[in-house]
N, C-alpha and C. Protein backbone atom coordinates (compact mmCIF):
# COMPACT_ATOMS: atom_id res chain seq x y z
N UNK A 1 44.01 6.37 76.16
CA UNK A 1 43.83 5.73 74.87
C UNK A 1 42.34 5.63 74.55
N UNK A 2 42.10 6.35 73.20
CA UNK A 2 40.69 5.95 72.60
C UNK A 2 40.07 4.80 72.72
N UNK A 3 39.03 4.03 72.48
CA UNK A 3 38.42 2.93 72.35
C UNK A 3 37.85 2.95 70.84
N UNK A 4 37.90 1.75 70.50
CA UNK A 4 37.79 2.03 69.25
C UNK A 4 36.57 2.46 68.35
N UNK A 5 35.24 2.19 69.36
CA UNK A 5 34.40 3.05 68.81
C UNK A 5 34.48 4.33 68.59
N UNK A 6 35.38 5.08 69.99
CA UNK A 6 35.56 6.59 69.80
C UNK A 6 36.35 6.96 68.31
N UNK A 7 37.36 5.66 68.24
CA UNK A 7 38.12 6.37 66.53
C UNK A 7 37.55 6.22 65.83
N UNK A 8 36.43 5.15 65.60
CA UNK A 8 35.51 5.05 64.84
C UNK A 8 34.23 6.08 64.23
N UNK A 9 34.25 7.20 65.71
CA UNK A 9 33.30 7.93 65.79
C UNK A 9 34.11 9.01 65.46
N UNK A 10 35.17 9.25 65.45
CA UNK A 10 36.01 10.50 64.97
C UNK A 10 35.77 10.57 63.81
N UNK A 11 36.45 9.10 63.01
CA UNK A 11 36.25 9.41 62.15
C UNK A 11 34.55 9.40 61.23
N UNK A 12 33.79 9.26 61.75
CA UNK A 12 32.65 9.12 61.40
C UNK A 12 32.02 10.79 61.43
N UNK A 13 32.20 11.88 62.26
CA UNK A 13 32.03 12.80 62.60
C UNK A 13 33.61 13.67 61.43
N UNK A 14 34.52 13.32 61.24
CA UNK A 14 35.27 13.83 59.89
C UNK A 14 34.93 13.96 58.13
N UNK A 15 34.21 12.34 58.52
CA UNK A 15 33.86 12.04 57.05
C UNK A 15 32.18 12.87 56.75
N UNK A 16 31.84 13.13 57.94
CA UNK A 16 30.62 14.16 57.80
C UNK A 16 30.14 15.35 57.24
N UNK A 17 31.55 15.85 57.47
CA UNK A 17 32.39 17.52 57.31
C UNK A 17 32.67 17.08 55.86
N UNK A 18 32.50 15.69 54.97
CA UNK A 18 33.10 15.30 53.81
C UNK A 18 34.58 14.94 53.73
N UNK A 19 34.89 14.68 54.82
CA UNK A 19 36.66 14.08 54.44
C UNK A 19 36.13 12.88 53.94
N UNK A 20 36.30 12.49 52.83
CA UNK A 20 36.62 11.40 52.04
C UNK A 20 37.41 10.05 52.52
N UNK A 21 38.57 10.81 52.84
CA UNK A 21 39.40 9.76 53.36
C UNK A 21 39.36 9.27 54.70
N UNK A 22 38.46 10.06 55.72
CA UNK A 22 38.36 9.31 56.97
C UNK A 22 37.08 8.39 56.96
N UNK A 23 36.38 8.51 55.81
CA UNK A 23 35.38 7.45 55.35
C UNK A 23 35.78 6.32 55.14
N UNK A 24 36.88 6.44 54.23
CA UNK A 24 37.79 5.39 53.76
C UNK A 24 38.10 4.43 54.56
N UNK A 25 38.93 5.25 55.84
CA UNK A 25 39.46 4.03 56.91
C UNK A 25 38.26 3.84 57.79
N UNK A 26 36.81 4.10 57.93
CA UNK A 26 36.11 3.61 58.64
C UNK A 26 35.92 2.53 57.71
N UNK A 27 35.26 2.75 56.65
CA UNK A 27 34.76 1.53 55.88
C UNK A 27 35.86 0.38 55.46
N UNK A 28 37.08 0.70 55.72
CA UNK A 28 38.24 -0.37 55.68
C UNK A 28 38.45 -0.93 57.28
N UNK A 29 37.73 -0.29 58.56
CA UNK A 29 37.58 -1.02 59.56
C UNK A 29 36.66 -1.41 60.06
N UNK A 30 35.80 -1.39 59.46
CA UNK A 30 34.24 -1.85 60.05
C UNK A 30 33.47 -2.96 58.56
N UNK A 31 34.31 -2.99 57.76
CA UNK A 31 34.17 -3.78 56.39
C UNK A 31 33.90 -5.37 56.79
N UNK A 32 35.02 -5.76 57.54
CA UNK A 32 34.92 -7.19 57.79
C UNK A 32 33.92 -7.88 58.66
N UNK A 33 33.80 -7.11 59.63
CA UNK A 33 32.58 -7.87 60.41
C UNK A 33 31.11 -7.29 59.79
N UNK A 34 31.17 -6.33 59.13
CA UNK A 34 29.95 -6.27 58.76
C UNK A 34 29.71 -7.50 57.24
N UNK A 35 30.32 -7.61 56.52
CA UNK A 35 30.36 -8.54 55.38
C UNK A 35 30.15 -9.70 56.22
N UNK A 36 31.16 -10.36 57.17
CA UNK A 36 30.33 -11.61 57.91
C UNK A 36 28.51 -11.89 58.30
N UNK A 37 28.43 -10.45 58.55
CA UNK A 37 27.11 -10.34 59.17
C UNK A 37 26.34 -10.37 57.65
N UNK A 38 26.32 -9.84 57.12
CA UNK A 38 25.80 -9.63 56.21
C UNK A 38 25.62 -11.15 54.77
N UNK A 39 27.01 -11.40 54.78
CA UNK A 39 27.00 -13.06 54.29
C UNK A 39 25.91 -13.84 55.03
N UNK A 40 26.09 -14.12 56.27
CA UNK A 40 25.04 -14.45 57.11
C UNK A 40 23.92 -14.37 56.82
N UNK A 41 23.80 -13.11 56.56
CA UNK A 41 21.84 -13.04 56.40
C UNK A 41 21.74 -13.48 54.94
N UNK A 42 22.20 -13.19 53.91
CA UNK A 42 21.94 -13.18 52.81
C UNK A 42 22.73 -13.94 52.24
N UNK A 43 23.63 -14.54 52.24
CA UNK A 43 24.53 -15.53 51.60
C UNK A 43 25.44 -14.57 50.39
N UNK A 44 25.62 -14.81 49.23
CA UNK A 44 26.29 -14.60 48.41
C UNK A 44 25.84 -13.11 47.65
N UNK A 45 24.91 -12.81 48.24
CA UNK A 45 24.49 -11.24 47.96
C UNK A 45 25.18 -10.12 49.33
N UNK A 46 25.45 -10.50 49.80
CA UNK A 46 25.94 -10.05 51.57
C UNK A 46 27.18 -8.77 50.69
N UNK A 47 27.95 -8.97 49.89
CA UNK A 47 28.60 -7.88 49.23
C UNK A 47 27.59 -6.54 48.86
N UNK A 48 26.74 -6.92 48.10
CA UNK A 48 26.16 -6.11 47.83
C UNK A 48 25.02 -5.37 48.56
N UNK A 49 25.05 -6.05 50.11
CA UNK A 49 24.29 -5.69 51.23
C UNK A 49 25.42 -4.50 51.99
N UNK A 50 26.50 -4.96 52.10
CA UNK A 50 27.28 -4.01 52.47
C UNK A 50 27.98 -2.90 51.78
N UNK A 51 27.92 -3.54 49.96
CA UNK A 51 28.38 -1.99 49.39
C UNK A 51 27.05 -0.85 50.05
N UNK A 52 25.69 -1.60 49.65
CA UNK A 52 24.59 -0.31 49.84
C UNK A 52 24.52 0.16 50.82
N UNK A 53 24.83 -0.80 52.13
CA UNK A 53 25.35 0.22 53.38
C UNK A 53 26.23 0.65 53.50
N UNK A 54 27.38 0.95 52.84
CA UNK A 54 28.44 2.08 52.76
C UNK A 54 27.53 3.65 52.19
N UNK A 55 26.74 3.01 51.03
CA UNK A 55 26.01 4.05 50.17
C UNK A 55 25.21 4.63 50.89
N UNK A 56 24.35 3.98 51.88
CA UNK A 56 23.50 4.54 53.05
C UNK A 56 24.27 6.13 54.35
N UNK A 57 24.88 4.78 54.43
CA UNK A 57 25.65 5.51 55.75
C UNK A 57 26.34 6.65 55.77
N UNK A 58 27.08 6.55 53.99
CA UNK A 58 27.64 8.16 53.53
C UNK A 58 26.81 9.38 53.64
N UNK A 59 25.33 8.74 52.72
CA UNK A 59 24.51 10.04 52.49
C UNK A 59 24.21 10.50 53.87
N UNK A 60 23.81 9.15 54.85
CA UNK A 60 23.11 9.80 56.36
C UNK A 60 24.36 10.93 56.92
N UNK A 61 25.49 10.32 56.88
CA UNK A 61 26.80 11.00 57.43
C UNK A 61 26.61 12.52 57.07
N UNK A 62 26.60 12.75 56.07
CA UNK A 62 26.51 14.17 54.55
C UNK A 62 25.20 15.09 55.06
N UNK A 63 24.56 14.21 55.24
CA UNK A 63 22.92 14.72 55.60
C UNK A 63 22.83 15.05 57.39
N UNK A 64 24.10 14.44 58.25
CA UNK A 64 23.70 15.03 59.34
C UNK A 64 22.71 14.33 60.10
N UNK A 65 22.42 12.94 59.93
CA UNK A 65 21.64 12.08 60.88
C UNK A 65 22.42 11.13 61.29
N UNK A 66 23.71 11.16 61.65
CA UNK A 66 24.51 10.70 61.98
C UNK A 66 24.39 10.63 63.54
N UNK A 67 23.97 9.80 64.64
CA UNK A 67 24.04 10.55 66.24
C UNK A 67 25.28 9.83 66.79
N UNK A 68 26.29 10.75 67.33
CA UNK A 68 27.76 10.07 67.38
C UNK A 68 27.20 9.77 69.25
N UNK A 69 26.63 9.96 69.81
CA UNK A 69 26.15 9.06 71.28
C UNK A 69 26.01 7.49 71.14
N UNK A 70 25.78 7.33 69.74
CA UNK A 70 25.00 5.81 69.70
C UNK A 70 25.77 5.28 69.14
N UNK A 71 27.33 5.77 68.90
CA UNK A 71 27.87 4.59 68.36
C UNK A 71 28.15 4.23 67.02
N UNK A 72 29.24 3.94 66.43
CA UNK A 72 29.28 4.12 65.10
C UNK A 72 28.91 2.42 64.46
N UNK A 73 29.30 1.44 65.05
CA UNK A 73 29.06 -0.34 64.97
C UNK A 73 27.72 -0.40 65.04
N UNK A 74 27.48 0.26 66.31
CA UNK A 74 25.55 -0.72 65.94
C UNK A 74 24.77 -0.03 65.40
N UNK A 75 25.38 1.81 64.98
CA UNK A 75 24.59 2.32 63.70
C UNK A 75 24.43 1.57 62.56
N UNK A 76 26.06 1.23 62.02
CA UNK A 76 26.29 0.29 61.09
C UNK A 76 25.64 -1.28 60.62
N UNK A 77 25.49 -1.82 62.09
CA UNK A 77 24.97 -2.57 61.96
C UNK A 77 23.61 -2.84 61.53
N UNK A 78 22.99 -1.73 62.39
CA UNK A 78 21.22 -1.32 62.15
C UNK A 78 21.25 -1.53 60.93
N UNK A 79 22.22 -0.89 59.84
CA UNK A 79 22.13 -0.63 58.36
C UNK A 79 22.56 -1.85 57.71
N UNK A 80 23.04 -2.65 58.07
CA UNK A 80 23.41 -3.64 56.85
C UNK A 80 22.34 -4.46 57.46
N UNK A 81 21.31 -4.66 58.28
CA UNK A 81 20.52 -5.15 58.81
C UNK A 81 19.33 -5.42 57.92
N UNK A 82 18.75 -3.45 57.99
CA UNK A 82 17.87 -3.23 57.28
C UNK A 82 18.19 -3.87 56.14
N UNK A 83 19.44 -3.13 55.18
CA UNK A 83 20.08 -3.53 53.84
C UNK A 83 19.77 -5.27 53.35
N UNK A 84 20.11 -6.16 54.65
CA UNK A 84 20.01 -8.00 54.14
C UNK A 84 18.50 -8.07 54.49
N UNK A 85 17.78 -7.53 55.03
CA UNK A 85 16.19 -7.89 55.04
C UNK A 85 15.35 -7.37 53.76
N UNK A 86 15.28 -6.23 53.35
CA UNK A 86 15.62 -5.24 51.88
C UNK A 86 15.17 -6.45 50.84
N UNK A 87 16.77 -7.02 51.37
CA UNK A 87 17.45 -7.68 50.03
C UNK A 87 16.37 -9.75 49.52
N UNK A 88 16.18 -9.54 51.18
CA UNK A 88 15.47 -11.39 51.18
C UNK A 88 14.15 -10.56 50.74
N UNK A 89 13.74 -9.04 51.49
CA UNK A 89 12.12 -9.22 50.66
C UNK A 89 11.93 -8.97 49.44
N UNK A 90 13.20 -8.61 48.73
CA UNK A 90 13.05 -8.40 47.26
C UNK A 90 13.04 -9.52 46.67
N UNK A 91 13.77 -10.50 46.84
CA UNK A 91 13.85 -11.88 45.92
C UNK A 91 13.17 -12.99 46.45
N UNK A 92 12.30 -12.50 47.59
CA UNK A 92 11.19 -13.38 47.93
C UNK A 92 10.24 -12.77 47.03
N UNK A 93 9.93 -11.58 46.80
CA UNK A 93 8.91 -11.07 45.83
C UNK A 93 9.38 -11.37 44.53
N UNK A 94 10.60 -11.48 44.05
CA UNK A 94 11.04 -11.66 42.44
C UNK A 94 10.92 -13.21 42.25
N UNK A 95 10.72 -14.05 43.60
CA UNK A 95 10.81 -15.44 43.21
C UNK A 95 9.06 -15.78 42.87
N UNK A 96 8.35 -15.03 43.76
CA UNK A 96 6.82 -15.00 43.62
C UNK A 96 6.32 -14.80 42.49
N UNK A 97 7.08 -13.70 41.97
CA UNK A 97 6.86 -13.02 40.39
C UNK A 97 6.93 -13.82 39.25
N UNK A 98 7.98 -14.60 39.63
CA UNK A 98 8.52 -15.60 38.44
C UNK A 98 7.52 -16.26 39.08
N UNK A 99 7.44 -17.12 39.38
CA UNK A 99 6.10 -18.44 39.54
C UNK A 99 5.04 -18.31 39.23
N UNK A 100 4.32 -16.84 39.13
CA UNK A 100 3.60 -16.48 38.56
C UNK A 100 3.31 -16.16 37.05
N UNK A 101 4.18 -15.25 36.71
CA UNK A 101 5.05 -15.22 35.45
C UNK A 101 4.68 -16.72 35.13
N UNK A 102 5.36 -17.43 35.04
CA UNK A 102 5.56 -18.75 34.70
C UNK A 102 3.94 -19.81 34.62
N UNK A 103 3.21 -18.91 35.26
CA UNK A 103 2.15 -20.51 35.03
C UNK A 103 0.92 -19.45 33.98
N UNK A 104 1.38 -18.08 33.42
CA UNK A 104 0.77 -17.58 32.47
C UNK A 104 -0.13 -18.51 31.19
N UNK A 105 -0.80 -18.70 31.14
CA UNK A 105 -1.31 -19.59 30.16
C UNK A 105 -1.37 -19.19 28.74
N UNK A 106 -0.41 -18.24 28.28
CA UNK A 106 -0.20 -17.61 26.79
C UNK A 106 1.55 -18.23 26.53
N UNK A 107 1.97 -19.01 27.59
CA UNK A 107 3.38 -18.88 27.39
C UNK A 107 3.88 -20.05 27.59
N UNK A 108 4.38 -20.81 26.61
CA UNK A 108 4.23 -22.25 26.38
C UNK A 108 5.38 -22.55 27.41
N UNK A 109 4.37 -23.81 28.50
CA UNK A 109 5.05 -24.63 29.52
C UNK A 109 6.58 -25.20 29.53
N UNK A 110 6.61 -25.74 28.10
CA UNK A 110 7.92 -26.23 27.58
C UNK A 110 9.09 -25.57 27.87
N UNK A 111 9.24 -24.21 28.04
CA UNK A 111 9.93 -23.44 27.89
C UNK A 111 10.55 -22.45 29.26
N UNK A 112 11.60 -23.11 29.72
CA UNK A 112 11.54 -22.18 31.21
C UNK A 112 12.13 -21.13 30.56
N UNK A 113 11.29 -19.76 30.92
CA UNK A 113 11.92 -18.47 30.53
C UNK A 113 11.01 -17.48 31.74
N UNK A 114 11.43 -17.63 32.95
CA UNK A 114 10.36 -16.93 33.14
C UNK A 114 11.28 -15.32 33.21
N UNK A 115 12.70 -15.43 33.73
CA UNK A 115 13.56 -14.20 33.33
C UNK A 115 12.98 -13.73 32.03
N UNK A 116 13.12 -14.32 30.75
CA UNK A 116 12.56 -13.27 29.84
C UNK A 116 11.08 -12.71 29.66
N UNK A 117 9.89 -13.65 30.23
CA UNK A 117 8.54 -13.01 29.91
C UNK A 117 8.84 -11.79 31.22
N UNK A 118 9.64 -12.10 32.18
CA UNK A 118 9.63 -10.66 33.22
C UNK A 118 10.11 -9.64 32.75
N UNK A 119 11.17 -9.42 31.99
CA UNK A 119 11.85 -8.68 31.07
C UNK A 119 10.29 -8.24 29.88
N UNK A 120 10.65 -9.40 29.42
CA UNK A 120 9.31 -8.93 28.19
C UNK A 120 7.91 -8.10 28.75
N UNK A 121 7.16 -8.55 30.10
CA UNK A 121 6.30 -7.82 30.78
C UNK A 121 6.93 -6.21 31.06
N UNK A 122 8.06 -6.45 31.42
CA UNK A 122 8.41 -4.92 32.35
C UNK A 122 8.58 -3.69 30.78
N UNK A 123 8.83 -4.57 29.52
CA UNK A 123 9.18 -3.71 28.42
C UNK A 123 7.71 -3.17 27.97
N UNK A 124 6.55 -3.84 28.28
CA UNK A 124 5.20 -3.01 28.08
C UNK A 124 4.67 -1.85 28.51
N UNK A 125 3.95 -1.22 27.47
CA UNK A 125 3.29 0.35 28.39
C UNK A 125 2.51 -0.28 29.50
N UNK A 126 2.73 1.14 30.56
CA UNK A 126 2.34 0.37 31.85
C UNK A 126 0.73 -0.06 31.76
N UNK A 127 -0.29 0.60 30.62
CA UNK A 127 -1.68 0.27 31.01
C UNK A 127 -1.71 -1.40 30.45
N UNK A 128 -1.15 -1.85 29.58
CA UNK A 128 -0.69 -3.15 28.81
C UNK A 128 -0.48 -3.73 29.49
N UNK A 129 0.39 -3.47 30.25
CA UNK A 129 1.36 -4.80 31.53
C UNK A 129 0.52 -4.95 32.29
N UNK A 130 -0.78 -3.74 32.95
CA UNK A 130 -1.17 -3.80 34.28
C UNK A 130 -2.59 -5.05 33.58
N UNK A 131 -2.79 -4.47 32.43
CA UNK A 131 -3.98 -5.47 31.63
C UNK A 131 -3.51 -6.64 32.05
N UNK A 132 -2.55 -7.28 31.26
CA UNK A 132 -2.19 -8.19 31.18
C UNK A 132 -2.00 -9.33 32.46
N UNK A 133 -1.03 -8.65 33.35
CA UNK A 133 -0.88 -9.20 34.92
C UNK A 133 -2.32 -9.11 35.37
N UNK A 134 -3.18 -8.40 35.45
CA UNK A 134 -4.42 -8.36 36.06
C UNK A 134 -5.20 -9.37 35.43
N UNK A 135 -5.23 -9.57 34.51
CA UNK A 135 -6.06 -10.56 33.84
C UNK A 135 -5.39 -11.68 34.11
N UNK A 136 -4.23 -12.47 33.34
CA UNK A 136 -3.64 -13.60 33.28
C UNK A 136 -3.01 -14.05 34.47
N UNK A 137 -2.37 -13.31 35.33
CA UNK A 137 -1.62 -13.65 36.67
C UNK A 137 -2.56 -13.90 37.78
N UNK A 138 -3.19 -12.50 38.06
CA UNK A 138 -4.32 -12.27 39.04
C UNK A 138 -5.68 -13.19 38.81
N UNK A 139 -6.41 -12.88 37.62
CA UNK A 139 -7.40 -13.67 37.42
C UNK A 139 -8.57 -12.46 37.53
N UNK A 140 -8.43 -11.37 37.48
CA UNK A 140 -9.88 -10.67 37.23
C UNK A 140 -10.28 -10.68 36.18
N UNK A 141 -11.54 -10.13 36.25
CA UNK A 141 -12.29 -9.86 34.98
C UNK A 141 -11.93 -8.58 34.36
N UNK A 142 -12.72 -8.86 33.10
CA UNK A 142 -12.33 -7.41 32.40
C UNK A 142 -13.36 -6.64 32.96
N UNK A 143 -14.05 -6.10 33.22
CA UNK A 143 -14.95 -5.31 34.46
C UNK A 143 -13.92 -5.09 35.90
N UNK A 144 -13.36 -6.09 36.57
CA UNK A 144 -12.52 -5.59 37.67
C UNK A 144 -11.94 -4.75 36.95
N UNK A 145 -11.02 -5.00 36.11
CA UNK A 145 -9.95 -4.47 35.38
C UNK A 145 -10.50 -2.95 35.20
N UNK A 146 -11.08 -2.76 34.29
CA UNK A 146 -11.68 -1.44 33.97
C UNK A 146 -11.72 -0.61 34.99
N UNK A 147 -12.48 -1.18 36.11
CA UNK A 147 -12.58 -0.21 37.41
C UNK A 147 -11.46 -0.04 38.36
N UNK A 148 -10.86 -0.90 37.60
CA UNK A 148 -8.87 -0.15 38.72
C UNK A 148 -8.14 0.31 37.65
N UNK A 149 -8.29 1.02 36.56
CA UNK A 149 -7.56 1.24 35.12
C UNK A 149 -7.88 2.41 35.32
N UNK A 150 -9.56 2.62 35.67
CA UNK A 150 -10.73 3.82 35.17
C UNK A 150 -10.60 4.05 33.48
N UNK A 151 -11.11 2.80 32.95
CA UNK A 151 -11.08 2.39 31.65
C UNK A 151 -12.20 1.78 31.42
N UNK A 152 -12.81 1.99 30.39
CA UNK A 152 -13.93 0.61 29.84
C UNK A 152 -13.32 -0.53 29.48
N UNK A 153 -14.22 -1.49 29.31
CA UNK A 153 -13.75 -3.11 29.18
C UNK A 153 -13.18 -3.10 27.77
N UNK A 154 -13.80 -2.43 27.00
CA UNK A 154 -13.03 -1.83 25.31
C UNK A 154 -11.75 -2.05 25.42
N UNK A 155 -11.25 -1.03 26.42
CA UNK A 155 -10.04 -0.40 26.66
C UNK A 155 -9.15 -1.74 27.10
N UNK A 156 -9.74 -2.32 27.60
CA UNK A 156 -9.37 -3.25 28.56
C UNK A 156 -9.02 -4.33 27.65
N UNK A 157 -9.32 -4.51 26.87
CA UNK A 157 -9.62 -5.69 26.05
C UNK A 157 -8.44 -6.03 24.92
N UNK A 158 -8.87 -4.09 24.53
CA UNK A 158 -7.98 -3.94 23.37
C UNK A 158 -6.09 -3.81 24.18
N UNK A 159 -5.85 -3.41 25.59
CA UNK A 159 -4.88 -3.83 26.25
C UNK A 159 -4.44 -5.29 26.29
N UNK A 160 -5.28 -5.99 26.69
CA UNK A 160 -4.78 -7.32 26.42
C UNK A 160 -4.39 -7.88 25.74
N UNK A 161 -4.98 -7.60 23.72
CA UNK A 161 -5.11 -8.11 22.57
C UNK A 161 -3.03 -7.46 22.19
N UNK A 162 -3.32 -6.66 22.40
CA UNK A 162 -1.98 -5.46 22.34
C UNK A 162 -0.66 -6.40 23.53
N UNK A 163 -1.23 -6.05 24.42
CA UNK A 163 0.10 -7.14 25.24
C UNK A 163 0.66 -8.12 25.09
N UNK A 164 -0.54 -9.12 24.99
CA UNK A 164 -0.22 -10.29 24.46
C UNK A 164 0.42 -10.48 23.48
N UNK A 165 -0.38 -9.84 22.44
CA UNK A 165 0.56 -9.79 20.88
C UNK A 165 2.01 -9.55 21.05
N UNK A 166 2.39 -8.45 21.84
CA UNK A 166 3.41 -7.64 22.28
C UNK A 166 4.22 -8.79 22.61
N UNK A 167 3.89 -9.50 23.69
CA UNK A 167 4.96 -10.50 24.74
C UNK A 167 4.94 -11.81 23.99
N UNK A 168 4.23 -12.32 22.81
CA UNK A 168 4.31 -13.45 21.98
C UNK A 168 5.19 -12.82 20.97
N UNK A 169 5.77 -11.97 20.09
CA UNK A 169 6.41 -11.61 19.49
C UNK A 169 7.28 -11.25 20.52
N UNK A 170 7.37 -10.63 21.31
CA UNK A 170 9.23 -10.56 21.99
C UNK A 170 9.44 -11.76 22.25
N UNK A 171 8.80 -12.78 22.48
CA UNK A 171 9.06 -14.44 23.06
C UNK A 171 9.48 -15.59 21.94
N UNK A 172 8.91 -14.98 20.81
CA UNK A 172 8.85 -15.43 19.18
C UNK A 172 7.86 -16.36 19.19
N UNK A 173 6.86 -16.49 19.67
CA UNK A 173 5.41 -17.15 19.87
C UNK A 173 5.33 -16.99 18.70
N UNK A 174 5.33 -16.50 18.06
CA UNK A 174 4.55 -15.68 16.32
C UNK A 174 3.57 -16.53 15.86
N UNK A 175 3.82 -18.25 16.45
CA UNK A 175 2.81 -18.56 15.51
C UNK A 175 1.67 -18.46 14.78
């Protein structure tokens, strides 16, 4: 009698060749403990830690970096691993973003929106946005600015005048 990594690895070495369906029953037997694990690290995103390691693990499978010596669980695991760490350094950086975002001094305090000035920032041409964040978020000068643009302070200036305008009218600042 197999062990169940070996059926695991059968079928892992089937779904390689592209059987579809022996993908199927791996990811319908290796689903549950990885979603625990994965809830775990990440709480209520842990679904979407383990759809992307299904999405991972297919292409590696397809692509042939699959090594069936090592096991098909703590491959898996490696991956929803990576996948919930991924996932905390992204919304540790999107929570940074917003706080930043948020203490902008063009964008009235009153008003928690920092979802939309991030939205409203990301809808700017990128030399606009980079003006803008560089100046108001960061705190350089228009001289730093210029020399990481490779722009004059003109340029620089007239980016800001343009952004701003830009992100007070998507915000309805208009005043």
């Amino acid at each position: 009698m197999a062990s169940r990594d070996d059926e695991l690895t059968a079928l892992a070495l089937r779904a390689s060749e592209g059987d579809e369906e022996a993908f199927e029953v791996l990811v319908a037997r290796t689903r549950p403990a990885l979603t625990r694990a994965a809830v775990g690290l990440v709480g209520a995103a842990g679904e979407d830690a383990v759809q992307e390691t299904y999405i991972r693990a297919y292409v590696a499978l397809l692509e042939g970096r699959f090594r069936a010596g090592r096991g098909v669980q703590p491959w898996l695991r490696r991956i929803v691993t990576r996948v919930a760490i991924d996932l905390l350094r992204a919304e540790s950086r999107r929570r940074r973003r917003e706080a930043l975002v948020a203490r902008l001094p063009w964008v009235r305090a009153e008003l928690p929106r920092t979802g939309e000035v991030r939205t409203a920032l990301e809808r700017l041409p990128a030399g606009q946005r980079a003006a803008v964040v560089l100046k108001d978020v960061v705190g350089w000068t228009a001289k730093e600015i210029s020399l990481a643009l490779d722009c004059s302070e003109g340029a620089v200036e007239q980016r800001l005048v343009r952004g701003r305008a830009a992100l007070r009218k998507e915000l309805g600042d208009d005043e």
